[in-house]
Protein backbone atom coordinates (compact mmCIF):
# COMPACT_ATOMS: atom_id res chain seq x y z
CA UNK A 1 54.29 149.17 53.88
CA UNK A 2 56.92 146.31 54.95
CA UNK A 3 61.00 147.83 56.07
CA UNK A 4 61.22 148.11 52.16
CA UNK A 5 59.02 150.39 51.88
CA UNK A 6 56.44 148.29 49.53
CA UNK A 7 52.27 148.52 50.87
CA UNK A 8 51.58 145.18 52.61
CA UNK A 9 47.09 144.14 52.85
CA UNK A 10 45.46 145.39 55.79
CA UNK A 11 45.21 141.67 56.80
CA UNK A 12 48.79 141.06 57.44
CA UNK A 13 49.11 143.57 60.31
CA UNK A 14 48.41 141.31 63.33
CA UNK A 15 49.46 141.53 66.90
CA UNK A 16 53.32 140.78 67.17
CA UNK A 17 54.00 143.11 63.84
CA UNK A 18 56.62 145.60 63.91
CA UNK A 19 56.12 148.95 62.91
CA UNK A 20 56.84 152.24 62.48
CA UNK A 21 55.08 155.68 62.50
CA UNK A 22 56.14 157.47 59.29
CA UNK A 23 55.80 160.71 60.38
CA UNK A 24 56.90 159.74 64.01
CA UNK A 25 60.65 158.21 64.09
CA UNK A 26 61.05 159.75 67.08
CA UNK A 27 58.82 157.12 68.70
CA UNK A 28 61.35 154.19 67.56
CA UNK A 29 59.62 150.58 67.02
CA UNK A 30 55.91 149.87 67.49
CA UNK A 31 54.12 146.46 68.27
CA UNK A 32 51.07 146.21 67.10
CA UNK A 33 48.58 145.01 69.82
CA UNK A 34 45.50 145.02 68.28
CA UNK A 35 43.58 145.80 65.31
CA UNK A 36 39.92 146.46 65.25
CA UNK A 37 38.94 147.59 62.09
CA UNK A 38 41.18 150.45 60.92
CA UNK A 39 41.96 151.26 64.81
CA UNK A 40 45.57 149.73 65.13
CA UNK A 41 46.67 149.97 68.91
CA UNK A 42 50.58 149.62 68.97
CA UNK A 43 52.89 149.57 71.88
CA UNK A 44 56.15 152.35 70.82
CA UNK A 45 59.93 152.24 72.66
CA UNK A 46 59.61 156.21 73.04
CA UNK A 47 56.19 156.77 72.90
CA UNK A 48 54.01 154.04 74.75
CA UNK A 49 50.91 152.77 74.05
CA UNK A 50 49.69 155.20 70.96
CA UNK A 51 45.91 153.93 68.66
CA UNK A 52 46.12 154.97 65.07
CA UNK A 53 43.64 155.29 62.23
CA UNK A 54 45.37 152.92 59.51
CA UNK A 55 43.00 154.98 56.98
CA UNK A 56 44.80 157.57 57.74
CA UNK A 57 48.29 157.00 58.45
CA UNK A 58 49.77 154.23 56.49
CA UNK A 59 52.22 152.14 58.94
CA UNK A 60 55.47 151.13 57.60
CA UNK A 61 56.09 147.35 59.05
CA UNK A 62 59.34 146.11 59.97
CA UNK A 63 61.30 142.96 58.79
CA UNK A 64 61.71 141.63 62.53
CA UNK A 65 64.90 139.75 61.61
CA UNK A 66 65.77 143.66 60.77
CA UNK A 67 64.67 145.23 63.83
CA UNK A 68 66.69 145.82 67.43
CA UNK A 69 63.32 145.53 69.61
CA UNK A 70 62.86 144.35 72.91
CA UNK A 71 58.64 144.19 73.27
C-alpha cells in the first residue's frame, strides 16, 4: 500500500522505502533494508531492526516527501 492507502507491486519496495507496520504504529517509520523474496528486513524508529513476511502482512509505504524520518 503507498501513505494513501492504495496496494503498490511487490517490486517497488526496495531498500530506501518508507514504511509502516499496519498493525504496529507504535513502531513509527520503517526503512526497508532488504528484500529477499517475501522476507522484507526494515529498520523501525521504536522498534529496530524487525524481518517481515510481506505474504503475510501487507506494508503500507510512505510518501517520503510525507514522512518526518531521520534513517
Amino acid at each position: 500500500m503507498d501513505g494513501n492507502g492504495v496496494q503498490v507491486s511487490a517490486s517497488a519496495m526496495v531498500p530506501g522505502t518508507l514504511v509502516r507496520h499496519p498493525q504496529r504504529p507504535d513502531w513509527g517509520l520503517g526503512q526497508v533494508q532488504s528484500v529477499i523474496g517475501d522476507k522484507v528486513t526494515a529498520n523501525f524508529e521504536h522498534a529496530g531492526k524487525v524481518v517481515i513476511n510481506r505474504a503475510v502482512i501487507a506494508l503500507e509505504v510512505i510518501d517520503p516527501d510525507q514522512a518526518d524520518f531521520d534513517p
